[in-house]
N, C-alpha and C. Protein backbone atom coordinates (compact mmCIF):
# COMPACT_ATOMS: atom_id res chain seq x y z
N UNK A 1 0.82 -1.18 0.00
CA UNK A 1 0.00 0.00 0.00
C UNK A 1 0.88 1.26 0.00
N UNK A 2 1.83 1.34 0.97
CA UNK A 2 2.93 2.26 0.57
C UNK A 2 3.53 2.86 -0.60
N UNK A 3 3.63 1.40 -1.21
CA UNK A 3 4.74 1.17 -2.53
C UNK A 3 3.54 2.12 -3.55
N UNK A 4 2.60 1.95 -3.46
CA UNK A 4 1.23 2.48 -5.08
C UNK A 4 1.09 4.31 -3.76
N UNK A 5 1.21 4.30 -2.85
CA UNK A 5 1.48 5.85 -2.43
C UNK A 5 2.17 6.65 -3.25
N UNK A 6 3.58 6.09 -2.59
CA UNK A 6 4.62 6.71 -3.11
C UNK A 6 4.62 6.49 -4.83
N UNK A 7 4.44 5.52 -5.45
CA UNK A 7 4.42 5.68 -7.01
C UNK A 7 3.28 6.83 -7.50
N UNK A 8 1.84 6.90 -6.83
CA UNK A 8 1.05 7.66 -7.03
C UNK A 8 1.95 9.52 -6.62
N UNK A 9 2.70 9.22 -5.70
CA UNK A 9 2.85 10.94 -5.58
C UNK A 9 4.44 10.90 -6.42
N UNK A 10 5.09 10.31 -6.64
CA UNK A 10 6.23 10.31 -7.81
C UNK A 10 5.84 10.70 -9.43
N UNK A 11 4.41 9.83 -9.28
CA UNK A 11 3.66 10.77 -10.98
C UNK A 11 3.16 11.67 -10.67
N UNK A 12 2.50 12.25 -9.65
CA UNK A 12 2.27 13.73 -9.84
C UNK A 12 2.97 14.54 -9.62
N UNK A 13 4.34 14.39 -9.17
CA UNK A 13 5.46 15.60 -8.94
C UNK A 13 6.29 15.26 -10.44
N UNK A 14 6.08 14.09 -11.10
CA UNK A 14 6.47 14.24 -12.83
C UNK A 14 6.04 14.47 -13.70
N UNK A 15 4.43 14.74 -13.37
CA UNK A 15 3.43 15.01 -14.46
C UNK A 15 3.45 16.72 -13.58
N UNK A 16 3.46 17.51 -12.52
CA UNK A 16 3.63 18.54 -12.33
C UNK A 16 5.11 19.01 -13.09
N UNK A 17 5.91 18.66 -13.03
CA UNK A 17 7.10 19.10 -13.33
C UNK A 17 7.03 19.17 -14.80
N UNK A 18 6.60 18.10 -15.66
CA UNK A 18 6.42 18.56 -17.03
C UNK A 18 5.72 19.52 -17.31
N UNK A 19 4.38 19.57 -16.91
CA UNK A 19 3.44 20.54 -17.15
C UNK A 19 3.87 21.87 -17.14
N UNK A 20 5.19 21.87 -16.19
CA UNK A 20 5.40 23.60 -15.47
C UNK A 20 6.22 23.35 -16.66
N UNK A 21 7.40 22.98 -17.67
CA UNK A 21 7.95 23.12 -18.28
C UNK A 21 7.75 23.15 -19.69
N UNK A 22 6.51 22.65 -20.09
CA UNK A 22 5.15 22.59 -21.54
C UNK A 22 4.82 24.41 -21.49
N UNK A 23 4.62 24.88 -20.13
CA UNK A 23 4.00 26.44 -20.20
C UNK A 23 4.60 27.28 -20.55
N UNK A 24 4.23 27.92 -20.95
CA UNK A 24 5.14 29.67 -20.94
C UNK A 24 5.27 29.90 -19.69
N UNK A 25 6.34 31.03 -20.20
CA UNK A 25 7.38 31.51 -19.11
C UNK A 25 6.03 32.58 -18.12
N UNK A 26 5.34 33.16 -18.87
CA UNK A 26 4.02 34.22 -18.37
C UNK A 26 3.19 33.70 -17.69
N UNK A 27 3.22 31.85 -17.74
CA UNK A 27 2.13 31.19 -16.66
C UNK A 27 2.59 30.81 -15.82
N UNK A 28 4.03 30.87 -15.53
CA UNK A 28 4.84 30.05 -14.34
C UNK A 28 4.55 30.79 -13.30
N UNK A 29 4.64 30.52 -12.49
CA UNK A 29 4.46 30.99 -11.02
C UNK A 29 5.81 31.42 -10.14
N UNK A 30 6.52 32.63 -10.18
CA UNK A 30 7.50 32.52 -9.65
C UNK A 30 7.34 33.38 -8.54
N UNK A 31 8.25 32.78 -7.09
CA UNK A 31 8.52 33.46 -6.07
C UNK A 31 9.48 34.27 -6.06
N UNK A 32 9.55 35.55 -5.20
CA UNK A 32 10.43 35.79 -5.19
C UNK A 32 11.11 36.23 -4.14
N UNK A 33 12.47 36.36 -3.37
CA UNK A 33 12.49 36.73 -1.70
C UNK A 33 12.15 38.05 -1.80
N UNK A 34 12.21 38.06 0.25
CA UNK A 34 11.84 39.57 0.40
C UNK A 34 12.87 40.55 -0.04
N UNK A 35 12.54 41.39 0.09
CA UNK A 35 13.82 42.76 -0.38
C UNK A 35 14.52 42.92 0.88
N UNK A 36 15.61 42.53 0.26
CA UNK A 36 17.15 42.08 1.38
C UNK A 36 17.64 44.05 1.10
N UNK A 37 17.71 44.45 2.01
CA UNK A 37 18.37 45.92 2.16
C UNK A 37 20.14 45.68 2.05
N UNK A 38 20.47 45.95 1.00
CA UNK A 38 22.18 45.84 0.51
C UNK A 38 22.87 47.51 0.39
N UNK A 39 23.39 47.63 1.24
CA UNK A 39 23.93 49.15 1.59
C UNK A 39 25.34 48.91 0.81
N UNK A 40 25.07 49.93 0.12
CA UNK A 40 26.42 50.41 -1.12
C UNK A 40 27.23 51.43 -0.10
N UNK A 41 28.43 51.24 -0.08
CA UNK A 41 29.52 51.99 0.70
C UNK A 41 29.73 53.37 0.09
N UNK A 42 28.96 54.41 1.07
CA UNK A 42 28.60 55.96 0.93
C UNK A 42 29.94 56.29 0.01
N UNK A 43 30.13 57.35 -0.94
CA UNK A 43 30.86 57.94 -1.42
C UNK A 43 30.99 59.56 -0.77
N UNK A 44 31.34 59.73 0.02
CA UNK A 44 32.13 61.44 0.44
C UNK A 44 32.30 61.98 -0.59
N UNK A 45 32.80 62.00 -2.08
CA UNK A 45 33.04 63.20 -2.02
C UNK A 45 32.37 63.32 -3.46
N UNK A 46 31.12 62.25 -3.25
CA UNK A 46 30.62 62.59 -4.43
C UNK A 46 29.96 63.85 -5.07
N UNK A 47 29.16 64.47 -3.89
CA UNK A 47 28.75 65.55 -3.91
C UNK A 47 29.54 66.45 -3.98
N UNK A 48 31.14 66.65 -3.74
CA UNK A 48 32.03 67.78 -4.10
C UNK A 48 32.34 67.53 -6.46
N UNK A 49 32.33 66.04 -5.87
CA UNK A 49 32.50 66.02 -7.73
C UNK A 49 31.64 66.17 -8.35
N UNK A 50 30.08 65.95 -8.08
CA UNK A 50 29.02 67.01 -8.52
C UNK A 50 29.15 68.04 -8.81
N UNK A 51 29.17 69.11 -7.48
CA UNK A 51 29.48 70.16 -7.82
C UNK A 51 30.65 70.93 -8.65
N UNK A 52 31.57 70.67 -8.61
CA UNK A 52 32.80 71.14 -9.17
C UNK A 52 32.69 70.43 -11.13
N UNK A 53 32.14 69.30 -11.04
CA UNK A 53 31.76 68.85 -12.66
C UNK A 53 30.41 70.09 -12.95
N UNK A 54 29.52 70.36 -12.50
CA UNK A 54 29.06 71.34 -12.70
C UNK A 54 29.14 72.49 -13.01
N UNK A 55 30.24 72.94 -12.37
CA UNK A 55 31.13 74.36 -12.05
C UNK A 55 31.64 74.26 -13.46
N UNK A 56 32.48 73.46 -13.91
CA UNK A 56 33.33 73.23 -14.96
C UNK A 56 32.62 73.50 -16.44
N UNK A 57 31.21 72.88 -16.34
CA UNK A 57 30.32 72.75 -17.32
C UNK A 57 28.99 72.66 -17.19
N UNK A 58 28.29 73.67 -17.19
CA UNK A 58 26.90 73.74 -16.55
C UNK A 58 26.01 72.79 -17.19
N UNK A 59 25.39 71.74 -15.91
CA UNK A 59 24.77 70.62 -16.43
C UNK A 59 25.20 69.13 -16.32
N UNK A 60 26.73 69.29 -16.47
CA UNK A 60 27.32 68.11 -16.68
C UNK A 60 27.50 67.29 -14.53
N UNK A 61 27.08 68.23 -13.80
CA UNK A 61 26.47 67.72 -12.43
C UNK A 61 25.58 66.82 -12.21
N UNK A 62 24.67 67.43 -13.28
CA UNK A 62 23.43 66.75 -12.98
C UNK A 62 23.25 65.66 -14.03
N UNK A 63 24.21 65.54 -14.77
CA UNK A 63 24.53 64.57 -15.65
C UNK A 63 25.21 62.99 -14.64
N UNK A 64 25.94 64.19 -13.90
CA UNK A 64 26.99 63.09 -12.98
C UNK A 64 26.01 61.96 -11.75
N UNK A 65 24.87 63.05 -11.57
CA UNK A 65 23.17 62.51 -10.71
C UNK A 65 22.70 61.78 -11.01
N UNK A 66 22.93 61.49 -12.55
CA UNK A 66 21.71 60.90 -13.58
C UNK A 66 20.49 61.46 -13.44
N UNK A 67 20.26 62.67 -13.22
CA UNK A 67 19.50 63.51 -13.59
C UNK A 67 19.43 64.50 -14.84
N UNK A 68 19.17 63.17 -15.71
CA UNK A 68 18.96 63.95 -16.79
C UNK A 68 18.17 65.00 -17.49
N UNK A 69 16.73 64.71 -17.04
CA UNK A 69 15.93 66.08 -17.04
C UNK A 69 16.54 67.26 -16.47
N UNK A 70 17.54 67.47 -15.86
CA UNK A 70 18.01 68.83 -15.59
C UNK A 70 18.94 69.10 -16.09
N UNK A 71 19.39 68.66 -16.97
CA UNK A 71 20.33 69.08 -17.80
C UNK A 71 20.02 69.97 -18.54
N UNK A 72 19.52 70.23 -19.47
CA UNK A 72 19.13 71.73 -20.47
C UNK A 72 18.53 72.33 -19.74
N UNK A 73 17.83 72.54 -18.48
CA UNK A 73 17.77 73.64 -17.96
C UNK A 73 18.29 74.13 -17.33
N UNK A 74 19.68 74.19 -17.50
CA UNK A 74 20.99 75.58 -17.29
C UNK A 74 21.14 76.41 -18.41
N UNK A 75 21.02 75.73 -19.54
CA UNK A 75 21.09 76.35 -20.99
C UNK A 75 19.85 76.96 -21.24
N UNK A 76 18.97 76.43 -21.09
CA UNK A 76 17.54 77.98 -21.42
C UNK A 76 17.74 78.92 -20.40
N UNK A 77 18.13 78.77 -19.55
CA UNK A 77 17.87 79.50 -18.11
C UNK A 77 19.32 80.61 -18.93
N UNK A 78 20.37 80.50 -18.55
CA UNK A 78 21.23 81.27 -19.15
C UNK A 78 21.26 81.45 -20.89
N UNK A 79 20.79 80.52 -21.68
CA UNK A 79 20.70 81.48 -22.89
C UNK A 79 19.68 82.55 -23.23
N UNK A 80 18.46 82.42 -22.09
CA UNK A 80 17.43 83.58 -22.50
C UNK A 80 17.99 85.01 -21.93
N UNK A 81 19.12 84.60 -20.33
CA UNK A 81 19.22 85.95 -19.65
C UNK A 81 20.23 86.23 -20.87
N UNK A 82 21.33 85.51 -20.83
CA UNK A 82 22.19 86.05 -22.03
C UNK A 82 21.88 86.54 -23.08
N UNK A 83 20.55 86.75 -24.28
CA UNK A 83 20.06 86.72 -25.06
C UNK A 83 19.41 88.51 -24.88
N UNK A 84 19.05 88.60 -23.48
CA UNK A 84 18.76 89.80 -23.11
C UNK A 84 20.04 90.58 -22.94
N UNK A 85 20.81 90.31 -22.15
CA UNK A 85 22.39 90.99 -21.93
C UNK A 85 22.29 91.59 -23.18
N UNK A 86 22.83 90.91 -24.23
CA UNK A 86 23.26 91.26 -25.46
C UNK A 86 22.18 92.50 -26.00
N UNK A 87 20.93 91.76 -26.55
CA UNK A 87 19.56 93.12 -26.55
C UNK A 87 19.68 94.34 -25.57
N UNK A 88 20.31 94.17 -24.27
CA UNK A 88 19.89 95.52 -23.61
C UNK A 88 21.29 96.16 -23.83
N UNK A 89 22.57 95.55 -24.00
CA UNK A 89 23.60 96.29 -23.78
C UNK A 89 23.87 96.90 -25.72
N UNK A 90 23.41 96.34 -26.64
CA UNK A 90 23.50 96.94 -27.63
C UNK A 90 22.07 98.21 -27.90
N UNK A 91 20.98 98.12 -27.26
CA UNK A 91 20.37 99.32 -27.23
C UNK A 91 21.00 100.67 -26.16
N UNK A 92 21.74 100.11 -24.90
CA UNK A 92 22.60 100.95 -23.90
C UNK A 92 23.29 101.55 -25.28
N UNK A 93 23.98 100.93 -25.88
CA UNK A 93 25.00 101.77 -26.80
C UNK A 93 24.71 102.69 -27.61
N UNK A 94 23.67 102.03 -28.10
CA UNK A 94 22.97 103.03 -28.87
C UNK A 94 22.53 104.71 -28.46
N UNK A 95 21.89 104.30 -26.88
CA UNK A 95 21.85 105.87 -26.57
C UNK A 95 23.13 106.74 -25.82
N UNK A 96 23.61 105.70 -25.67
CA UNK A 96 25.12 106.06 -25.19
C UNK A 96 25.74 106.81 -26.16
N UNK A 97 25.59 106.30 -27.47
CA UNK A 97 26.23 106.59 -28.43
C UNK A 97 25.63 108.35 -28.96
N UNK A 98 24.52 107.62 -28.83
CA UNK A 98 23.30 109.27 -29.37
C UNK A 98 23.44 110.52 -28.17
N UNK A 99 23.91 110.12 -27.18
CA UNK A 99 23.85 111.06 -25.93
C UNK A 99 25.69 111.94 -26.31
N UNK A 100 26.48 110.89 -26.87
CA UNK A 100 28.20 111.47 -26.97
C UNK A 100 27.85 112.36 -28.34
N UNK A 101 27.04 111.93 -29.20
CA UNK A 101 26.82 113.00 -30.21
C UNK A 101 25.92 114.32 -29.70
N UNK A 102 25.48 114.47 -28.84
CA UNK A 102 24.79 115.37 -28.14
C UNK A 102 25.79 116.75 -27.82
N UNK A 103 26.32 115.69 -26.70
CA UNK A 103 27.28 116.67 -26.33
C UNK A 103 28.09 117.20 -27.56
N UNK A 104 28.86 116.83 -28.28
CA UNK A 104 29.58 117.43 -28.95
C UNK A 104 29.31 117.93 -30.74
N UNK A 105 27.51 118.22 -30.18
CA UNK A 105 26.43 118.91 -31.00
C UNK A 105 26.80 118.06 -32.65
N UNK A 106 27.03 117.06 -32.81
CA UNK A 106 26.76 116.31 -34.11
C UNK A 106 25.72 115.22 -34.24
N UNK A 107 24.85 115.66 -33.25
CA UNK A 107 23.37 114.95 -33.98
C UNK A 107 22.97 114.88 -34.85
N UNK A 108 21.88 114.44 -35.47
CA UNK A 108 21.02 114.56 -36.19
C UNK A 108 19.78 114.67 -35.69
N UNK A 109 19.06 116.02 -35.72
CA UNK A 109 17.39 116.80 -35.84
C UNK A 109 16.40 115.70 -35.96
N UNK A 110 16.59 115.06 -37.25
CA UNK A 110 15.97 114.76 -38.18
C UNK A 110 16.09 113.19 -38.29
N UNK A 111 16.81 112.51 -37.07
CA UNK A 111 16.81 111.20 -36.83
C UNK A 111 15.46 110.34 -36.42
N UNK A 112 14.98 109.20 -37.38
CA UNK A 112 13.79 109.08 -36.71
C UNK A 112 13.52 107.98 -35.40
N UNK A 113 14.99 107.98 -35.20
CA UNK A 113 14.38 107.29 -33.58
C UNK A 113 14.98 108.07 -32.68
N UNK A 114 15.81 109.12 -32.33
CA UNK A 114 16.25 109.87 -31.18
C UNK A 114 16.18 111.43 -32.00
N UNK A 115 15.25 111.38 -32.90
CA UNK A 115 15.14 112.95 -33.46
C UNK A 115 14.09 114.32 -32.66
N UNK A 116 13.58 113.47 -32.33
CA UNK A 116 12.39 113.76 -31.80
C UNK A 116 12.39 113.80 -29.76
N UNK A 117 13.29 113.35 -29.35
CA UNK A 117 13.85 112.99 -28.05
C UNK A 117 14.43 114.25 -27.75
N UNK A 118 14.37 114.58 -26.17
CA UNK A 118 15.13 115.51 -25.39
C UNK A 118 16.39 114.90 -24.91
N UNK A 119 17.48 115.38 -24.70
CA UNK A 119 18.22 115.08 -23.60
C UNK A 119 18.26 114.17 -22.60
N UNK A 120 17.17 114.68 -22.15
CA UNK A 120 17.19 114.32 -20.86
C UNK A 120 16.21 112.43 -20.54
N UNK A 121 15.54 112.07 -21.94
CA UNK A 121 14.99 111.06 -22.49
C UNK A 121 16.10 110.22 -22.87
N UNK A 122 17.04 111.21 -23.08
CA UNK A 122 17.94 110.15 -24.05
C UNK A 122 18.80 109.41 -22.65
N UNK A 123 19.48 110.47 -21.61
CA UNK A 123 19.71 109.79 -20.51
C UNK A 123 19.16 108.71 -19.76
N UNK A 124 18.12 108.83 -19.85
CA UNK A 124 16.74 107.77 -18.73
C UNK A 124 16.62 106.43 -19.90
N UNK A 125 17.03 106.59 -20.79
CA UNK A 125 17.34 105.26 -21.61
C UNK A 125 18.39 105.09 -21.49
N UNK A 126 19.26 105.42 -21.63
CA UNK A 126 20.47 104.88 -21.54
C UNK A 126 20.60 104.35 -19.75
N UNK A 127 20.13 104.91 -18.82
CA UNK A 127 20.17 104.45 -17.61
C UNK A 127 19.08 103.27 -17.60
N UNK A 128 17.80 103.06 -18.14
CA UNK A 128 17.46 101.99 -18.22
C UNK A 128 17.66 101.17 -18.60
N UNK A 129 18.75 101.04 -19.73
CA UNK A 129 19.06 99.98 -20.42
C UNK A 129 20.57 99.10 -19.60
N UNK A 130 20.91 100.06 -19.32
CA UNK A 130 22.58 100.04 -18.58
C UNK A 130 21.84 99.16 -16.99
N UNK A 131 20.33 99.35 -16.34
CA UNK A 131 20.25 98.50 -15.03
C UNK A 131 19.88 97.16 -15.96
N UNK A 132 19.31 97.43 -16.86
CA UNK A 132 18.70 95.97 -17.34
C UNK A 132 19.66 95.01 -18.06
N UNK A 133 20.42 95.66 -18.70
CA UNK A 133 21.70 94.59 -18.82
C UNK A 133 22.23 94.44 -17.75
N UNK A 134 23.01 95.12 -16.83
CA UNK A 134 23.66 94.43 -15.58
C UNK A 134 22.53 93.50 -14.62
N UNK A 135 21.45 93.51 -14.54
CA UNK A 135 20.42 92.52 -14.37
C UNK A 135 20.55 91.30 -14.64
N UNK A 136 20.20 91.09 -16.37
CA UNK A 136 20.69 90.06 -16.65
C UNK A 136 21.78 89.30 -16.72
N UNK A 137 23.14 89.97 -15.95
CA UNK A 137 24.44 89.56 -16.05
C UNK A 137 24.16 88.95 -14.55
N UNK A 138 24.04 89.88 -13.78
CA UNK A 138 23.11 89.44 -12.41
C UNK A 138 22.24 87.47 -12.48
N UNK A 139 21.41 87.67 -13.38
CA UNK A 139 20.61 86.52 -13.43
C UNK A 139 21.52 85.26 -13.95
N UNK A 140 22.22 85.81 -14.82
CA UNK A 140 23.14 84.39 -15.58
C UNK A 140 23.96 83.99 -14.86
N UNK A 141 24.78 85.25 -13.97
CA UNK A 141 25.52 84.23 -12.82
C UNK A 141 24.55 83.39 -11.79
N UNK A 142 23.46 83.84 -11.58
CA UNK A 142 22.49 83.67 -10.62
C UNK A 142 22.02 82.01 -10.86
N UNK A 143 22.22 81.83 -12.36
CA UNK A 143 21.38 80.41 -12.61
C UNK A 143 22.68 79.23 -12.38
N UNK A 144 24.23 80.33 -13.02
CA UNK A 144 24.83 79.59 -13.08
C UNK A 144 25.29 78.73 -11.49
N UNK A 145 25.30 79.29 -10.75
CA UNK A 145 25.16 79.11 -9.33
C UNK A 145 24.54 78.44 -8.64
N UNK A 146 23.44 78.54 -9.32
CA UNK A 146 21.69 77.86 -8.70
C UNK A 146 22.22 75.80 -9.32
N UNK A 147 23.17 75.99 -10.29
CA UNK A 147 23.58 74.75 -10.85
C UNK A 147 24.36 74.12 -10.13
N UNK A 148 25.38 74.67 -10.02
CA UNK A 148 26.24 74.29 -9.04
C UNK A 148 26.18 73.45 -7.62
N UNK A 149 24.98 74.49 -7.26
CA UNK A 149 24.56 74.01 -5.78
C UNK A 149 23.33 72.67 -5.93
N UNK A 150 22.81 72.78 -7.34
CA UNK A 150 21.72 72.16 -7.26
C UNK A 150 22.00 70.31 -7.68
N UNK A 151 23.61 70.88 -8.20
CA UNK A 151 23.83 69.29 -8.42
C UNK A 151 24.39 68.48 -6.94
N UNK A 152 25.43 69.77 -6.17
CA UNK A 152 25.27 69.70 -5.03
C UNK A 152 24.76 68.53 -4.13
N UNK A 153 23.16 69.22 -3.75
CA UNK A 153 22.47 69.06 -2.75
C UNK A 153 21.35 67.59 -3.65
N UNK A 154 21.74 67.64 -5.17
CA UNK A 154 21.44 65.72 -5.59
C UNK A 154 22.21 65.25 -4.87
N UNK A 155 23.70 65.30 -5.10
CA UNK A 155 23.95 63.89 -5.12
C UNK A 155 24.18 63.79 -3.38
N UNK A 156 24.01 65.25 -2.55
CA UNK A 156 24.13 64.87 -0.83
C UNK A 156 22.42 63.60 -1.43
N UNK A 157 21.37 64.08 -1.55
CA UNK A 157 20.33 63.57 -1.42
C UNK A 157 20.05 61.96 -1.70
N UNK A 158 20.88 61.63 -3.11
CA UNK A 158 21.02 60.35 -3.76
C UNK A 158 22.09 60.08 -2.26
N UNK A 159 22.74 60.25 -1.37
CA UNK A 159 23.23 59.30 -0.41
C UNK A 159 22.21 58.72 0.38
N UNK A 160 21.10 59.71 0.94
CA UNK A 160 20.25 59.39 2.23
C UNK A 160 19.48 58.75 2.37
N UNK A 161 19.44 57.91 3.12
CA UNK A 161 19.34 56.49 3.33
C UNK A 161 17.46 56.31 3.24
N UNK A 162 16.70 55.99 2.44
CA UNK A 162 15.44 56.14 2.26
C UNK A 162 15.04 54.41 2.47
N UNK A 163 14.26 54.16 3.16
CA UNK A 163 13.98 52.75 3.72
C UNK A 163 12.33 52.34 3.56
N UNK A 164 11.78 51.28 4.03
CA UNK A 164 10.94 50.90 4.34
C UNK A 164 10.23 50.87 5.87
N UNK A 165 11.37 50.93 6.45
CA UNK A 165 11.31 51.02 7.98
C UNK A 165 10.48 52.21 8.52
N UNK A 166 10.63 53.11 7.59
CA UNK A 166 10.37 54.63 8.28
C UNK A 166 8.92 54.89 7.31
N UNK A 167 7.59 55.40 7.82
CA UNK A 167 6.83 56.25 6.49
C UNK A 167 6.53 56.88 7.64
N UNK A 168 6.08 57.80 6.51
CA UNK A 168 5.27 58.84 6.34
C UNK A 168 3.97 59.59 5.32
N UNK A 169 2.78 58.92 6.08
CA UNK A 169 1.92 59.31 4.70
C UNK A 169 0.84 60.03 5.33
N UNK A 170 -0.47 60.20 4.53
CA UNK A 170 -1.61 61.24 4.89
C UNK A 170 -2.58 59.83 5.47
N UNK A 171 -3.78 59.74 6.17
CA UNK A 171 -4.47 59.30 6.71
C UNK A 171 -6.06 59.83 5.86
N UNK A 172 -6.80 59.05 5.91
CA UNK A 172 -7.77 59.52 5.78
C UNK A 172 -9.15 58.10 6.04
N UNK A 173 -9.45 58.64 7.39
CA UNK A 173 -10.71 57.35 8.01
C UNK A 173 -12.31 58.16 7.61
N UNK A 174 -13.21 57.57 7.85
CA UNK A 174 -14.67 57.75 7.45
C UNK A 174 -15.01 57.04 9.05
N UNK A 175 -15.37 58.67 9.85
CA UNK A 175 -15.95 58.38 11.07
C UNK A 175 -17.93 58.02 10.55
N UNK A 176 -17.85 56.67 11.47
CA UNK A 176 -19.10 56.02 11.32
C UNK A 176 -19.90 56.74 12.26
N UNK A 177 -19.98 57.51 13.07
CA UNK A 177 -21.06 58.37 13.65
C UNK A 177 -21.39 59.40 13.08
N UNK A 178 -20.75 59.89 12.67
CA UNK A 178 -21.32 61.54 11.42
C UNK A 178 -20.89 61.45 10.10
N UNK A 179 -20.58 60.12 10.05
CA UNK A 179 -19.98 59.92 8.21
C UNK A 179 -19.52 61.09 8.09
N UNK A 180 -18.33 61.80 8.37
CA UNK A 180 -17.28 62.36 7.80
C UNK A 180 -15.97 61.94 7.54
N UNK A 181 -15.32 62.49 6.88
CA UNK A 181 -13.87 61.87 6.60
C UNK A 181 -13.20 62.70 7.82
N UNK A 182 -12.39 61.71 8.21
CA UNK A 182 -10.98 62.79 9.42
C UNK A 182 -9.74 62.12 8.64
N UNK A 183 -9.02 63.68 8.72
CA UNK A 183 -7.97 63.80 8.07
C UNK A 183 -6.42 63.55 8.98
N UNK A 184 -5.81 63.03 8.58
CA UNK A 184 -4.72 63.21 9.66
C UNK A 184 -3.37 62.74 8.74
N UNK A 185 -2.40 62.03 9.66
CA UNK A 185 -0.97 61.87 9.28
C UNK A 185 -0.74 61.38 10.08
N UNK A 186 -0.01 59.96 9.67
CA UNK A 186 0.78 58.58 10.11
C UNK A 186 2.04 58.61 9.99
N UNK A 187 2.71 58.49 11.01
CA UNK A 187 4.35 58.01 11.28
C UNK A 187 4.33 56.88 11.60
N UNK A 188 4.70 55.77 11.19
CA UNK A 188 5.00 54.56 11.31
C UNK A 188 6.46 54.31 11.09
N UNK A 189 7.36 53.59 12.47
CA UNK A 189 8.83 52.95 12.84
C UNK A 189 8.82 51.63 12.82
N UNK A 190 9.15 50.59 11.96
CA UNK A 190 9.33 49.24 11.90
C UNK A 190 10.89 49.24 12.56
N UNK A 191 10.65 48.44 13.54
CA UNK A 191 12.19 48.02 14.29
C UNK A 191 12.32 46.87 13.35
């Protein structure tokens, strides 16, 4: 009686075993372990070579992050202020230029964009144009900077240690005496 047991469960662990190997790979059933936490040995000074690859070449930080979406935006960010620099400091010249013919009375009356202008118009452009280019010289270092630090404070961030152990999320229960929702926030510590 044993002997027709054991032959009976020897064909179904050989008729299981074929069967699993007749199927596709999409019907198999696979396990898999839990998620074993494997700590990669911190790098120090990655975040200085961030930054300083950044410094060197705006973008190429956040290249170093694998943050690739932030890469071209150092280049719009500084080619639009730059784009203005250039527009405001070649109209500065212009009245700069129209203000030195002033003084040394070789205008032209009869000019039709500063012909018609006082003096004292022609100054207040030239001073507006002269804050708005140094502005934008202002802003382009401003972004270039904003890069620097921003590849920075990735790759401090890509170190810190983000787990399962720790959450933090929003709450939201349905009190059964006044059917309302209560709102709250859960900290949960798995030792």
């Amino acid at each position: 009686m044993k002997q027709i047991t054991y032959l009976i469960l020897i064909g179904f662990c050989i008729v299981n075993v074929a069967k699993s190997y007749s199927q596709s790979s999409s019907d198999t059933l696979q396990f898999s372990t839990p998620d074993v936490i494997v700590e990669k040995p911190m790098d120090p000074l990655s975040p200085a070579r961030a930054a300083f690859y950044s410094a060197v070449v705006p973008g190429l930080g956040q290249f170093y992050n694998k943050k690739y979406w932030k890469v071209p935006i150092p280049y719009i960010g500084m080619g639009i202020s730059l784009y203005f620099y250039s527009d405001n400091h070649k109209k500065y010249k212009e009245y700069r230029n129209e203000y030195k013919k002033r003084l040394n009375h070789t205008n032209n009356p009869d000019d039709p964009k500063f012909g018609r202008i006082d003096s004292d118009r022609v100054i207040a452009g030239q001073r507006f144009y002269q804050r708005n280019r140094d502005l934008s010289a202002v802003i382009t270092a401003g972004i270039y900077i904003l890069t620097i630090i921003d590849a920075n404070i990735d790759a401090h961030l890509l170190q810190f240690n983000v787990s399962d152990q720790l959450t933090f999320q929003p709450t939201f229960q349905l009190n059964e005496v006044d059917y309302q929702y209560q709102y709250g926030l859960s900290l949960q510590y798995k030792f």
